[in-house]
PDB file of N, CA and C in Angstrom:
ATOM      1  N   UNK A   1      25.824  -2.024   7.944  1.00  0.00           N
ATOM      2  CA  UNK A   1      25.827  -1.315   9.196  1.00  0.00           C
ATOM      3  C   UNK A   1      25.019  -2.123  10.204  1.00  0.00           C
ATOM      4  N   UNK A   2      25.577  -2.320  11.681  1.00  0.00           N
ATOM      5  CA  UNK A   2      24.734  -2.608  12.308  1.00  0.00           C
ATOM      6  C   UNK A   2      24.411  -2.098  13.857  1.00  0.00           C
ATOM      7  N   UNK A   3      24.379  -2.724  14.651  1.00  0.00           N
ATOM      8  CA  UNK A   3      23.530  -1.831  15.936  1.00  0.00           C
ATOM      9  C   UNK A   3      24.215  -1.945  16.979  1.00  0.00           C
ATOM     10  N   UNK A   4      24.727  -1.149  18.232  1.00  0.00           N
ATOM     11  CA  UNK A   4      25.698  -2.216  18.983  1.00  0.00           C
ATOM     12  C   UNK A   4      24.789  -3.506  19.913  1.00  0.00           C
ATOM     13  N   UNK A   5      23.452  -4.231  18.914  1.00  0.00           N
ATOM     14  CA  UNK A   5      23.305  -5.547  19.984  1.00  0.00           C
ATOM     15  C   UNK A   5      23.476  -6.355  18.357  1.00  0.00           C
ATOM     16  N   UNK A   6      24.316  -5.770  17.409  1.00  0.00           N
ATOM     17  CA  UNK A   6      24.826  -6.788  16.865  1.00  0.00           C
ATOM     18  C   UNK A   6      23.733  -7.352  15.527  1.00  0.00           C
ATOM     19  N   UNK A   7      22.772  -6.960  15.304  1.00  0.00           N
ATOM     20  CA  UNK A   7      21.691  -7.014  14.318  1.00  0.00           C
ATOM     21  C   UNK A   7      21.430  -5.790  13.511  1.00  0.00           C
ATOM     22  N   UNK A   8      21.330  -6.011  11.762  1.00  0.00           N
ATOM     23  CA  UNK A   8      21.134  -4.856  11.057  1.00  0.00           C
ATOM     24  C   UNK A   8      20.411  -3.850  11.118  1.00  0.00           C
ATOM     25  N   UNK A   9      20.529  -2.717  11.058  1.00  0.00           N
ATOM     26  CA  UNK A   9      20.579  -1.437  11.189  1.00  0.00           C
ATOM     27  C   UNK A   9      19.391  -1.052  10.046  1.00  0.00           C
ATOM     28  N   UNK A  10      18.115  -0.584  11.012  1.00  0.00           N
ATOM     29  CA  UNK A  10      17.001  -0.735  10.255  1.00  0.00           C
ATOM     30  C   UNK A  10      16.936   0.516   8.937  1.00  0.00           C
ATOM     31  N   UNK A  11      18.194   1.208   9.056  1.00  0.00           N
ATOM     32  CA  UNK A  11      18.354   2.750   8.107  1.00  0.00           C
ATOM     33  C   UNK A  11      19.689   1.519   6.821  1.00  0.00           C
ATOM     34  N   UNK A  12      19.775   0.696   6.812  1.00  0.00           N
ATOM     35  CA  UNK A  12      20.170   0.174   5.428  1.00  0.00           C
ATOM     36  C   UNK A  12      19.614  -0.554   4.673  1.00  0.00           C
ATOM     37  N   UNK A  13      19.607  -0.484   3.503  1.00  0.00           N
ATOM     38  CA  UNK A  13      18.491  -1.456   2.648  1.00  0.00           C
ATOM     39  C   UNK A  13      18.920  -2.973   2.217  1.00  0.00           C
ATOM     40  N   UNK A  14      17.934  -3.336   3.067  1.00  0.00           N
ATOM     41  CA  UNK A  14      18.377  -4.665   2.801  1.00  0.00           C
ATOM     42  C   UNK A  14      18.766  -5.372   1.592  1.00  0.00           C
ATOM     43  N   UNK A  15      19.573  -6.576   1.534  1.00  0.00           N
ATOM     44  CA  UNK A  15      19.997  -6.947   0.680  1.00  0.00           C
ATOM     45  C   UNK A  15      18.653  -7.677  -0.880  1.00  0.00           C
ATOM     46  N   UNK A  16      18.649  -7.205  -1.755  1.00  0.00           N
ATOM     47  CA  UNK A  16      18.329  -7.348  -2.647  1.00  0.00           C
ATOM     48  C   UNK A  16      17.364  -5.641  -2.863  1.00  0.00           C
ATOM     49  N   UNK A  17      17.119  -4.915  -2.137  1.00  0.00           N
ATOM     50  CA  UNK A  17      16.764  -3.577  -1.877  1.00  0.00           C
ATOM     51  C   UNK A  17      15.200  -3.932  -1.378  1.00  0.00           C
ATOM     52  N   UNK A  18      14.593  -4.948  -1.058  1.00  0.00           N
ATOM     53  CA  UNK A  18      13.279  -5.014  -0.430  1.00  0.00           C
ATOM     54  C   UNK A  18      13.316  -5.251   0.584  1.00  0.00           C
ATOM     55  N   UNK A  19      12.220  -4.377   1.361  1.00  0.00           N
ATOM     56  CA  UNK A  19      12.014  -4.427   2.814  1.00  0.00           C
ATOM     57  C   UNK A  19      10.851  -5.125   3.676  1.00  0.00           C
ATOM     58  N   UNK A  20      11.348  -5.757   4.233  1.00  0.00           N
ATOM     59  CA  UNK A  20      10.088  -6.913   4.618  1.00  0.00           C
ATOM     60  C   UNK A  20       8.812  -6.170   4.983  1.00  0.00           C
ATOM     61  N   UNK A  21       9.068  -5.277   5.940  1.00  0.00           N
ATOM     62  CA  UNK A  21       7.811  -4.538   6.148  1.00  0.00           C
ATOM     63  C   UNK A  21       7.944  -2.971   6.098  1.00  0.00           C
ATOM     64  N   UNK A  22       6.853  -2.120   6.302  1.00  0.00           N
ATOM     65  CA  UNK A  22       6.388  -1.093   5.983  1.00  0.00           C
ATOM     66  C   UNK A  22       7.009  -0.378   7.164  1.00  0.00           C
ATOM     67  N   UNK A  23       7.130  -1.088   8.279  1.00  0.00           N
ATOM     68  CA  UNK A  23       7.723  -0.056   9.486  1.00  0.00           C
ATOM     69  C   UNK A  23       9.282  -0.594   9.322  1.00  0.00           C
ATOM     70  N   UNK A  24       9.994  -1.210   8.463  1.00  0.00           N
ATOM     71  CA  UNK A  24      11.519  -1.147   8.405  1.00  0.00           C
ATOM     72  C   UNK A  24      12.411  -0.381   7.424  1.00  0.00           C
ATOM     73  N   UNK A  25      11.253   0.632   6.731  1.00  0.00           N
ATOM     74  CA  UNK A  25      11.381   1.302   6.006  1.00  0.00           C
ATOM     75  C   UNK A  25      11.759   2.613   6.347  1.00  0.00           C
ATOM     76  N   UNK A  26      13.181   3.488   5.967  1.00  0.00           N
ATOM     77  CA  UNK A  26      13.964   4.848   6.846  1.00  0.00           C
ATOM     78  C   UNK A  26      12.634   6.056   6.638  1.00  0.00           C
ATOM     79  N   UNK A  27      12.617   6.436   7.909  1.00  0.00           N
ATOM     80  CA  UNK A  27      11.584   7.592   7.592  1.00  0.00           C
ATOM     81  C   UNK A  27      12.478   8.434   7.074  1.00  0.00           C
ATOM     82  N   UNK A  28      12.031   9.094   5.889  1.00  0.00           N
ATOM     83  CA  UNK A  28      12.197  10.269   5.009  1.00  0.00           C
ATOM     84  C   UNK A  28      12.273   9.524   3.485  1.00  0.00           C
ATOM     85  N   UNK A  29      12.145   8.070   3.563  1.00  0.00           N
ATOM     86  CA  UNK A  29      12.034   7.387   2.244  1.00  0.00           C
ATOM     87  C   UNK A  29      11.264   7.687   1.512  1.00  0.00           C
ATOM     88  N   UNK A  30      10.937   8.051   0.346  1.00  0.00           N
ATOM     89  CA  UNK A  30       9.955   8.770  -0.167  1.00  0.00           C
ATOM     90  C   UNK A  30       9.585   7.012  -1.011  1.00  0.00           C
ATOM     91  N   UNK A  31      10.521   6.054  -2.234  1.00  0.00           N
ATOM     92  CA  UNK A  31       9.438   5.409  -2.703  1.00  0.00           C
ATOM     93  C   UNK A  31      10.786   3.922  -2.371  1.00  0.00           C
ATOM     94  N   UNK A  32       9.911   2.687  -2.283  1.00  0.00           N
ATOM     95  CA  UNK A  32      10.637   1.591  -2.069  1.00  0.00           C
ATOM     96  C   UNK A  32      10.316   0.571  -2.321  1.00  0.00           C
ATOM     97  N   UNK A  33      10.679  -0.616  -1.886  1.00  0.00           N
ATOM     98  CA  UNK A  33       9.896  -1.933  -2.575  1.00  0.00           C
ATOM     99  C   UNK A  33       9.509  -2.728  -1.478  1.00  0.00           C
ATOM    100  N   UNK A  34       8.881  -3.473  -1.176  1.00  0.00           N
ATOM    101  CA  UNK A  34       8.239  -4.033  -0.282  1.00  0.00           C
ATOM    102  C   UNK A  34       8.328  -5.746  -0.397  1.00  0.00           C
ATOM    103  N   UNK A  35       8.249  -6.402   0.191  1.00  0.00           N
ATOM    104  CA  UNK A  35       8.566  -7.982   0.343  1.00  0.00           C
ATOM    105  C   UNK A  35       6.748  -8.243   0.443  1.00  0.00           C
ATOM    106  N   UNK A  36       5.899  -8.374  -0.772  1.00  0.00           N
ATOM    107  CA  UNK A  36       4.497  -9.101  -0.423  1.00  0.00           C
ATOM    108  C   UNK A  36       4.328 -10.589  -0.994  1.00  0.00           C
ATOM    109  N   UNK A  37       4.168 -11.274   0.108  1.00  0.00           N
ATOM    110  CA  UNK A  37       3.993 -12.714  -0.170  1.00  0.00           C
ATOM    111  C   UNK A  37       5.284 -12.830  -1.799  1.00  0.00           C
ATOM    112  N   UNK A  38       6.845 -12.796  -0.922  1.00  0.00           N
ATOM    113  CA  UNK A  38       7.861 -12.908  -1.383  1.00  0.00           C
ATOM    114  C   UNK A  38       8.188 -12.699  -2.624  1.00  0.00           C
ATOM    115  N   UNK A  39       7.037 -11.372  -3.093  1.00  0.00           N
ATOM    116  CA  UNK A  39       7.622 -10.539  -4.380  1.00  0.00           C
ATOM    117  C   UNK A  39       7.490  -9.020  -4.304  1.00  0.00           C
ATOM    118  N   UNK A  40       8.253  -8.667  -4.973  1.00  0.00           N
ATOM    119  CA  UNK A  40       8.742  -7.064  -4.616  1.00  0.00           C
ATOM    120  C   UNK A  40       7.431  -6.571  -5.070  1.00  0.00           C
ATOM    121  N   UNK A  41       6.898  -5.110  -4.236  1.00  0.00           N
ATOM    122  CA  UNK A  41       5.870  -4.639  -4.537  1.00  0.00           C
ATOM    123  C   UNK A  41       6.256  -2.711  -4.050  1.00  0.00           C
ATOM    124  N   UNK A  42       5.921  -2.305  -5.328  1.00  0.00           N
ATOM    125  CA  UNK A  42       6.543  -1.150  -5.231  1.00  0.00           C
ATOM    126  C   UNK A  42       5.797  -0.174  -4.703  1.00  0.00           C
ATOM    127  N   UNK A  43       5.753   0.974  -3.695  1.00  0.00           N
ATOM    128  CA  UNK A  43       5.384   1.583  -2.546  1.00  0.00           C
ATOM    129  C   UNK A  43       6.169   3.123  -3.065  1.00  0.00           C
ATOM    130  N   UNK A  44       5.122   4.389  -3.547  1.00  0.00           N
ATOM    131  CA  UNK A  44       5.749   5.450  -4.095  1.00  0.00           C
ATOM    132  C   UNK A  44       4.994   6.352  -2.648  1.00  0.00           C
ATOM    133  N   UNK A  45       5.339   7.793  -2.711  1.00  0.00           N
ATOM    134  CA  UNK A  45       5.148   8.687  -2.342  1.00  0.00           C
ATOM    135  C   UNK A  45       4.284   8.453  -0.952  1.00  0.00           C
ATOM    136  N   UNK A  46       5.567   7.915  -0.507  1.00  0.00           N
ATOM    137  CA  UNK A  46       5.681   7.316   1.450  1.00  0.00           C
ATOM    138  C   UNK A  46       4.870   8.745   2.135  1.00  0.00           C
ATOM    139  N   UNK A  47       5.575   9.487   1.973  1.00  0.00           N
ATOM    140  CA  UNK A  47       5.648  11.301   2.899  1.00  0.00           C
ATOM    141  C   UNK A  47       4.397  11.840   2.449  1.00  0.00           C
ATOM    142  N   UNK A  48       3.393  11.359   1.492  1.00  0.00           N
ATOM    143  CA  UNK A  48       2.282  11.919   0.870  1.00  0.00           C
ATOM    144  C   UNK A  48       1.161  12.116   2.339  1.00  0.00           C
ATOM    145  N   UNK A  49       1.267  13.509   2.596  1.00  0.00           N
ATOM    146  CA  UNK A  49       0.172  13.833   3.588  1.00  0.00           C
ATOM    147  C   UNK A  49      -1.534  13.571   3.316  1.00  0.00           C
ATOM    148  N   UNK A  50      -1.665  12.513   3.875  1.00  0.00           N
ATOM    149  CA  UNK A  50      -3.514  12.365   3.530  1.00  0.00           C
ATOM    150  C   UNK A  50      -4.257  13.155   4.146  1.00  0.00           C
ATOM    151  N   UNK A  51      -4.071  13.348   5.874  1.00  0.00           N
ATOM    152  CA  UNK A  51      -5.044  13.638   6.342  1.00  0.00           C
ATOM    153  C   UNK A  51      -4.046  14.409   7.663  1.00  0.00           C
ATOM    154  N   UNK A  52      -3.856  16.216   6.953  1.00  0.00           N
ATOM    155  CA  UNK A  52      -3.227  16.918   7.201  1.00  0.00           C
ATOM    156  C   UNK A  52      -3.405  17.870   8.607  1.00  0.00           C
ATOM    157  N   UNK A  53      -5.094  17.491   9.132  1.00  0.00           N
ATOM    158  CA  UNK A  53      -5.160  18.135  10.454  1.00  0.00           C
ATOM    159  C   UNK A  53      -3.983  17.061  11.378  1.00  0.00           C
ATOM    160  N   UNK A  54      -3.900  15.674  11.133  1.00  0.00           N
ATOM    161  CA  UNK A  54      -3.487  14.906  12.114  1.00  0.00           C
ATOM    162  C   UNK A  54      -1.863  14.384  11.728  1.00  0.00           C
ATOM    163  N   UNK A  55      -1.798  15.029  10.449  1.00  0.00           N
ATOM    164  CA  UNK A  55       0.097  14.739   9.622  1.00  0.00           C
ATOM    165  C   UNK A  55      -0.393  13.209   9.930  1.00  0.00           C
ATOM    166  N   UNK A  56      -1.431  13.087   9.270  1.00  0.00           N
ATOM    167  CA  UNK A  56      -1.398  11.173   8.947  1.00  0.00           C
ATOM    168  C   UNK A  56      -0.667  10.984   7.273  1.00  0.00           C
ATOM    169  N   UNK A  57       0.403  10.317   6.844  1.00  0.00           N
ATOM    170  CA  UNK A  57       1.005   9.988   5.732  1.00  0.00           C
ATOM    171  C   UNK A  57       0.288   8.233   5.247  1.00  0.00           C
ATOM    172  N   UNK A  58       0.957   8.913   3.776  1.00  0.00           N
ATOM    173  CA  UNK A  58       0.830   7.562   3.611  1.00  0.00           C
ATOM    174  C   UNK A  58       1.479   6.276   3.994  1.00  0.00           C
ATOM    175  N   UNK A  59       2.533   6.447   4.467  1.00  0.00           N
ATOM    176  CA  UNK A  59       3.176   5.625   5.302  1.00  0.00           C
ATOM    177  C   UNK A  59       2.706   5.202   6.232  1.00  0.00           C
ATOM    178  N   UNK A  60       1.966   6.222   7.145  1.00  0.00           N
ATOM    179  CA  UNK A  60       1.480   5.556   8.231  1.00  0.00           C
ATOM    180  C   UNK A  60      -0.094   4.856   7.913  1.00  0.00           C
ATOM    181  N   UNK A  61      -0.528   5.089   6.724  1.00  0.00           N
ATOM    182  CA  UNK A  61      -1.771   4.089   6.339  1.00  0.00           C
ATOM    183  C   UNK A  61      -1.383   3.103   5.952  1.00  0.00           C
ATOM    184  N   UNK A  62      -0.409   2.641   5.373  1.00  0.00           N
ATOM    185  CA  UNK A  62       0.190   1.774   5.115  1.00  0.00           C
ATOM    186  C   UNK A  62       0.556   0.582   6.449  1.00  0.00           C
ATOM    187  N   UNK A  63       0.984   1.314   6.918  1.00  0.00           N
ATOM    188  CA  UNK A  63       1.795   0.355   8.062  1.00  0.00           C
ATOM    189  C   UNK A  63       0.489   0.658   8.910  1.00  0.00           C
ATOM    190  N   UNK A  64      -0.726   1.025   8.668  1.00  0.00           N
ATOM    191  CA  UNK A  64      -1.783   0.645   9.468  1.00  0.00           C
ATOM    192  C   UNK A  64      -2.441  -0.574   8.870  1.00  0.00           C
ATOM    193  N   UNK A  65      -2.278  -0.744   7.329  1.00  0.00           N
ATOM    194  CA  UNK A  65      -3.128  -1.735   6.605  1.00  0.00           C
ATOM    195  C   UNK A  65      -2.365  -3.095   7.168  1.00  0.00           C
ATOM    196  N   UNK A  66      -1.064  -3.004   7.124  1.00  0.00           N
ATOM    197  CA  UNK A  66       0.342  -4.069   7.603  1.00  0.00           C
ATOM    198  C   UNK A  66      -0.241  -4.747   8.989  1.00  0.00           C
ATOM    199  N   UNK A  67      -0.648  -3.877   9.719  1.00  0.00           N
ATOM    200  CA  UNK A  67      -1.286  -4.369  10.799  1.00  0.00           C
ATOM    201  C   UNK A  67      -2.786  -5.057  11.131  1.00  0.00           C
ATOM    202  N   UNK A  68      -3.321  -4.404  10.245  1.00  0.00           N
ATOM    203  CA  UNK A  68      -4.377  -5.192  10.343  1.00  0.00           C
ATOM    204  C   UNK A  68      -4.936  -6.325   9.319  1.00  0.00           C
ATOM    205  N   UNK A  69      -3.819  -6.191   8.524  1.00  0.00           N
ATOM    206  CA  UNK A  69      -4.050  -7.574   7.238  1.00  0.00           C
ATOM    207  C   UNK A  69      -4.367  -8.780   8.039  1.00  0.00           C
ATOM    208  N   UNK A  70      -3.622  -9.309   9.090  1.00  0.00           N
ATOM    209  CA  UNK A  70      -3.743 -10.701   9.228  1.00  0.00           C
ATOM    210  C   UNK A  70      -5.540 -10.782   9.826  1.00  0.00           C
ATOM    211  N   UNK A  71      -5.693  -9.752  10.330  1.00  0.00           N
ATOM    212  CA  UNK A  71      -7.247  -9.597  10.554  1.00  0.00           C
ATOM    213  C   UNK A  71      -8.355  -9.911   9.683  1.00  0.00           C
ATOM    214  N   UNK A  72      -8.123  -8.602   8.744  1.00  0.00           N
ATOM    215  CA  UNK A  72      -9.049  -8.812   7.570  1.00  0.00           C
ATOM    216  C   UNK A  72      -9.461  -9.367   6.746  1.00  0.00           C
ATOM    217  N   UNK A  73      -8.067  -9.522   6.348  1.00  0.00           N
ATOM    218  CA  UNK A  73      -7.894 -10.029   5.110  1.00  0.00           C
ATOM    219  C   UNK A  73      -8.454 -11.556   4.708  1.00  0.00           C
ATOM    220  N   UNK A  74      -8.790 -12.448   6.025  1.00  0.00           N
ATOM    221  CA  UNK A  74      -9.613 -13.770   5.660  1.00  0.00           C
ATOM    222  C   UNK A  74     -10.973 -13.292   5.283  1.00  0.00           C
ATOM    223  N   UNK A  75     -11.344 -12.203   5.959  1.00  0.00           N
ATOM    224  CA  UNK A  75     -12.825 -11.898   5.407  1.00  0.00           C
ATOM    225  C   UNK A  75     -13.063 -11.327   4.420  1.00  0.00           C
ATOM    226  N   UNK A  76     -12.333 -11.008   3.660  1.00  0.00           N
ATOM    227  CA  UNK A  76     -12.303  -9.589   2.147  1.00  0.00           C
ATOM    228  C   UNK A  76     -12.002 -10.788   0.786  1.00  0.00           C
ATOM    229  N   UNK A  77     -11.373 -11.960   1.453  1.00  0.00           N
ATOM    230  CA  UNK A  77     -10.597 -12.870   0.118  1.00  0.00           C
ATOM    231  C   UNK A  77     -11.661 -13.359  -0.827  1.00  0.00           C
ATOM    232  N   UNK A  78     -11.262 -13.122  -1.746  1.00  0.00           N
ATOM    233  CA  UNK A  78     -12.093 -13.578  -3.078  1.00  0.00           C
ATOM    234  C   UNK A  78     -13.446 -12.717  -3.601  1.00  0.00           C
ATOM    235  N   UNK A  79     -13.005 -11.456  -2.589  1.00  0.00           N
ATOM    236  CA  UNK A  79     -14.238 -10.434  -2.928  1.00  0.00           C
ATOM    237  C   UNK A  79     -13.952  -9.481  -4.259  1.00  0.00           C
ATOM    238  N   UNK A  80     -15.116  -8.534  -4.415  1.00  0.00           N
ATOM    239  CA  UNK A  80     -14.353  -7.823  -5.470  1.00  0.00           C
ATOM    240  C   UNK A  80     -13.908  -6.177  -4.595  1.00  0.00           C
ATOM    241  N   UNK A  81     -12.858  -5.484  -5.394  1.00  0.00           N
ATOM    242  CA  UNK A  81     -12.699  -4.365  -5.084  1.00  0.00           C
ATOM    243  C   UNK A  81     -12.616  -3.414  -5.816  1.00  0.00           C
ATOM    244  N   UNK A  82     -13.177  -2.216  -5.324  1.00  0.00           N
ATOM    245  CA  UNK A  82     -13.029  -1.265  -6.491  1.00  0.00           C
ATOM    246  C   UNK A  82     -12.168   0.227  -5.491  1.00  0.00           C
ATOM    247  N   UNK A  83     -11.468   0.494  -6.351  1.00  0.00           N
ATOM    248  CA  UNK A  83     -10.328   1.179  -5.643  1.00  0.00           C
ATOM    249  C   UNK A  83     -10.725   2.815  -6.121  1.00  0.00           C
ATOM    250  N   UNK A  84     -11.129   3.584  -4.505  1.00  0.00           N
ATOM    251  CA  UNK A  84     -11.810   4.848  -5.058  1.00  0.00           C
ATOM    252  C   UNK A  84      -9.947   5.836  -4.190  1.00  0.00           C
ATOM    253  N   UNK A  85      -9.746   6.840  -5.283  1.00  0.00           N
ATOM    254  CA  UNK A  85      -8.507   7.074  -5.576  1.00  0.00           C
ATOM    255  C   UNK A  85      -8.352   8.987  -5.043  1.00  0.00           C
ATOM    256  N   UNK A  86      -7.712   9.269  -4.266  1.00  0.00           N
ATOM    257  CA  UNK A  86      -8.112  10.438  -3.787  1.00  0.00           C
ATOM    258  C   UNK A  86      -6.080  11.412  -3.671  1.00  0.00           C
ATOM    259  N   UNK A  87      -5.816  11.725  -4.983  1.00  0.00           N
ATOM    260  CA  UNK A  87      -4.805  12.260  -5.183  1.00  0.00           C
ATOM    261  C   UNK A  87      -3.850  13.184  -4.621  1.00  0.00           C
ATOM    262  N   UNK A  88      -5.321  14.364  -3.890  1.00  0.00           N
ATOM    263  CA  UNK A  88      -4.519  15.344  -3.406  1.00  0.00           C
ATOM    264  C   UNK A  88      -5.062  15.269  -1.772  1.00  0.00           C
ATOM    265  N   UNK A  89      -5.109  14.070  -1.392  1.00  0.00           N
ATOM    266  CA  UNK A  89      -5.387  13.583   0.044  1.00  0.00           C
ATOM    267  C   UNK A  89      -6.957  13.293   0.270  1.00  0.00           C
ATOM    268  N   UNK A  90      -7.191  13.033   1.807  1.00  0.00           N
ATOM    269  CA  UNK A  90      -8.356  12.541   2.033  1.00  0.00           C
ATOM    270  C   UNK A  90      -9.236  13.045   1.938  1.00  0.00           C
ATOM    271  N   UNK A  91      -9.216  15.029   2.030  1.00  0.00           N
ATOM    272  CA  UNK A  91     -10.100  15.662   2.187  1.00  0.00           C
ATOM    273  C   UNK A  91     -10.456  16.994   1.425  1.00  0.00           C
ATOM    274  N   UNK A  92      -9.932  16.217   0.013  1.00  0.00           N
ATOM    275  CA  UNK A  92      -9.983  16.947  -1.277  1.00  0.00           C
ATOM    276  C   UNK A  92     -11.031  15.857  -2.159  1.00  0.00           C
ATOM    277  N   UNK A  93     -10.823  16.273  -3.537  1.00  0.00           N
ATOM    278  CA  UNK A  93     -12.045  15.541  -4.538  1.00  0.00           C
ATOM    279  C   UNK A  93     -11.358  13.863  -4.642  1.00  0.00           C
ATOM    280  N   UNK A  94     -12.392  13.217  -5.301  1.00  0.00           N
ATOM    281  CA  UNK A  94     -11.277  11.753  -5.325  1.00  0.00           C
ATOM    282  C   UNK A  94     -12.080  11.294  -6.762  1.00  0.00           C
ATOM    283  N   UNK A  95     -11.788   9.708  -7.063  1.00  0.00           N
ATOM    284  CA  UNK A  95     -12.718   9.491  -8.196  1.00  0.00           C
ATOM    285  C   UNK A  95     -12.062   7.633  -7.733  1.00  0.00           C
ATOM    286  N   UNK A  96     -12.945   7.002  -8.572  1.00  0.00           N
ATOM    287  CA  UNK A  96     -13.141   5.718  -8.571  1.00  0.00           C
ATOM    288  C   UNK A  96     -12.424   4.860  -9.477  1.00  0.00           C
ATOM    289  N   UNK A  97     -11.230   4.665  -9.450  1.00  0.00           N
ATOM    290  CA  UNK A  97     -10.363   3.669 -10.485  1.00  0.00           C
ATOM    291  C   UNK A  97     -10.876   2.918 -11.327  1.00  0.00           C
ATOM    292  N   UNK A  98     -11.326   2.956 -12.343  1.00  0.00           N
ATOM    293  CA  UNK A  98     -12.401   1.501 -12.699  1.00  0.00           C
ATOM    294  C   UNK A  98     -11.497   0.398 -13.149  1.00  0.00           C
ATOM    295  N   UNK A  99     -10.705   0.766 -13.984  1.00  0.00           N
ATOM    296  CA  UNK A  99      -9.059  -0.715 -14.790  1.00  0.00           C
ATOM    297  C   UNK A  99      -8.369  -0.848 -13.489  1.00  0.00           C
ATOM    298  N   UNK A 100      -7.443  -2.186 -13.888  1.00  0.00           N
ATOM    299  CA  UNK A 100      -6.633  -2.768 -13.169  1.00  0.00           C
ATOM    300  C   UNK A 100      -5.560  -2.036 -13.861  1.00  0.00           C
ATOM    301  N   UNK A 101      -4.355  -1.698 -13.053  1.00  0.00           N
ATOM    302  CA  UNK A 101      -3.109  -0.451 -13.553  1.00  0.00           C
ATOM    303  C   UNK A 101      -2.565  -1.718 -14.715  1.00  0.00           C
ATOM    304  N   UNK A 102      -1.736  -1.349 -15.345  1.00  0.00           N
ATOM    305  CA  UNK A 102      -1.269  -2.086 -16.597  1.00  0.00           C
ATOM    306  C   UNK A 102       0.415  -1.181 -16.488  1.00  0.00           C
ATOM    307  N   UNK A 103       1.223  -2.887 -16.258  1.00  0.00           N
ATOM    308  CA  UNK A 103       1.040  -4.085 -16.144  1.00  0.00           C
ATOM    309  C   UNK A 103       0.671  -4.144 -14.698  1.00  0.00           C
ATOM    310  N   UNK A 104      -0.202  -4.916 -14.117  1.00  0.00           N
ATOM    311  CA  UNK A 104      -1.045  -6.001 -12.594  1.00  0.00           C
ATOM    312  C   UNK A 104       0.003  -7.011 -12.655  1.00  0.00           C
ATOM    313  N   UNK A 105       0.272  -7.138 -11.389  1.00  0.00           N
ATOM    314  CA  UNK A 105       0.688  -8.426 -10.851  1.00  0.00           C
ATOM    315  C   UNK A 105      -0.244  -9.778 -10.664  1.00  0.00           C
ATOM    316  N   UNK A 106       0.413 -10.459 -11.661  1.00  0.00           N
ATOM    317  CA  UNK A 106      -0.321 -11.563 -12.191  1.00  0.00           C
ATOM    318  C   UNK A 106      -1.016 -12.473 -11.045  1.00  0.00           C
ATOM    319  N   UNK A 107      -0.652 -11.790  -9.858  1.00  0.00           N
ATOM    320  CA  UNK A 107      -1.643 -12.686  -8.316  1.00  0.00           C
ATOM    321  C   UNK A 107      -2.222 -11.929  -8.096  1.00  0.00           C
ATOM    322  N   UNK A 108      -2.613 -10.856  -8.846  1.00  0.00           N
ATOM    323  CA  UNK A 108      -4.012  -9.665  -8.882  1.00  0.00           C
ATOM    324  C   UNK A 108      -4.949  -9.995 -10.040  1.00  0.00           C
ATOM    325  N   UNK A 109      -6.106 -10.906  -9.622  1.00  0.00           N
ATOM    326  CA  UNK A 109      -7.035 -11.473 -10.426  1.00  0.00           C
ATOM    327  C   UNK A 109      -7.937 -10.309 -10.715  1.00  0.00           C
ATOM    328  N   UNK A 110      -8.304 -10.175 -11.919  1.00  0.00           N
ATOM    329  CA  UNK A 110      -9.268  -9.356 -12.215  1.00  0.00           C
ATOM    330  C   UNK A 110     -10.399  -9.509 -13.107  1.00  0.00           C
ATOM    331  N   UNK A 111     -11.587  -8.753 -12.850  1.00  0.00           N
ATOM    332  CA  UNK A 111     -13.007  -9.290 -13.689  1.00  0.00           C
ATOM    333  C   UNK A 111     -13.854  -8.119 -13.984  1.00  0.00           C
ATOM    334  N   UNK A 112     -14.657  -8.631 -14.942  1.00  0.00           N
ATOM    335  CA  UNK A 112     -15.816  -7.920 -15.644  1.00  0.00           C
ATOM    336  C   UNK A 112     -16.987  -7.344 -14.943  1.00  0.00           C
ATOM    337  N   UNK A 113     -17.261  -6.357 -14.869  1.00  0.00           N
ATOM    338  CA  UNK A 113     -18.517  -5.741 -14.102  1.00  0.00           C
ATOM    339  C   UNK A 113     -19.354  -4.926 -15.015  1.00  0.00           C
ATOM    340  N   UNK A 114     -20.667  -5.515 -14.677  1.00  0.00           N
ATOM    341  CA  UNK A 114     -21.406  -4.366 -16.075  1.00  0.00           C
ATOM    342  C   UNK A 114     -22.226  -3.713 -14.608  1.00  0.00           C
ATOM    343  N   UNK A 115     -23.006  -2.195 -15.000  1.00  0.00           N
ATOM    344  CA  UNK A 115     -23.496  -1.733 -14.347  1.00  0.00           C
ATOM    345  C   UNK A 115     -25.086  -1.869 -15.467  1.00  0.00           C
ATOM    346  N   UNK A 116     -26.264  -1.683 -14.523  1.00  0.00           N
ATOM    347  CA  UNK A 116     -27.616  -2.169 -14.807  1.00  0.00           C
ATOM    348  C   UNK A 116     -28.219  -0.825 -13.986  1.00  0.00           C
ATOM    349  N   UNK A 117     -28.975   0.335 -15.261  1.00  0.00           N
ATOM    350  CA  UNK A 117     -29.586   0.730 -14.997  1.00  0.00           C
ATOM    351  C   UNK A 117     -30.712   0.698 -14.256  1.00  0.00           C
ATOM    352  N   UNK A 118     -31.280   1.683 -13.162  1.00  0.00           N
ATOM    353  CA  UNK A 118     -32.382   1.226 -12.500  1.00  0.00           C
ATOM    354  C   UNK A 118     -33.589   1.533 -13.045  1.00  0.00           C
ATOM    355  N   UNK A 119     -34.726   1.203 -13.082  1.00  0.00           N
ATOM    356  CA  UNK A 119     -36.176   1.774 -13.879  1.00  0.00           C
ATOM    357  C   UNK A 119     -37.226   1.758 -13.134  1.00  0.00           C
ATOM    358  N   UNK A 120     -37.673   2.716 -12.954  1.00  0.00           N
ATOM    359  CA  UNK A 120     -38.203   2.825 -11.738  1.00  0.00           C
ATOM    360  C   UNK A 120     -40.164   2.417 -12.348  1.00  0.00           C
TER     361      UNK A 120
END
C-alpha cells in the first residue's frame, strides 16, 4: 500500500516485518519488532498505560527513549545498568531486575556485581 505522494504507507509492515523506528509503528499495535543497530528487537505491550493521569504509554516512552538516544547514549556507554521494573505502571509497586532475561542478545554484555555490607 502506498500514499498518493507515492511512498509506503506507514500502516503496512514492512518487508521482513521490522520497523525501523518506534514512531512507524500503526497505533493500536500492541507487540512488534524493531530494526536496533540492524537486528530485530522485540517490543511487547506498546498500549501498556504507565502514567495514567497523562495516558503516557509505553509507546510513547519508547519513542521518547528513540529520541533522545543519539544524546545520551555516548554518555551511559560502557556503564553498568540495573533495570528497576514497574509492571502495573509508574505509579504502582516496582522491583529491581537483578539477571540478564535468558536468552540476551549477545551485544548485551553482562557482569558480576557483589553487594558489600556496610559496618558501621
Amino acid at each position: 500500500m502506498t500514499t498518493a505522494t507515492g511512498r509506503p504507507s506507514r500502516r503496512t509492515k514492512p518487508a521482513g516485518g521490522v520497523y525501523q523506528s518506534v514512531d512507524a509503528i500503526p497505533a493500536g499495535t500492541r507487540d512488534a519488532d524493531l530494526n536496533i543497530d540492524g537486528k530485530p528487537v522485540r517490543v511487547t505491550n506498546l498500549e501498556k498505560v504507565f502514567w495514567p493521569a497523562e495516558h503516557i504509554t509505553k509507546r510513547d516512552l519508547l519513542g521518547y527513549y528513540d529520541q533522545l538516544a543519539p544524546v545520551i547514549l555516548p554518555h551511559i556507554r560502557d556503564r553498568a545498568m540495573v533495570m528497576k521494573r514497574y509492571p502495573n505502571g509508574a505509579l504502582d509497586e516496582f522491583f529491581f531486575q537483578k539477571r540478564a532475561p535468558s536468552p540476551r542478545p549477545i551485544t548485551s554484555p553482562s557482569a558480576t556485581s557483589s553487594t558489600h555490607q556496610r559496618t558501621s
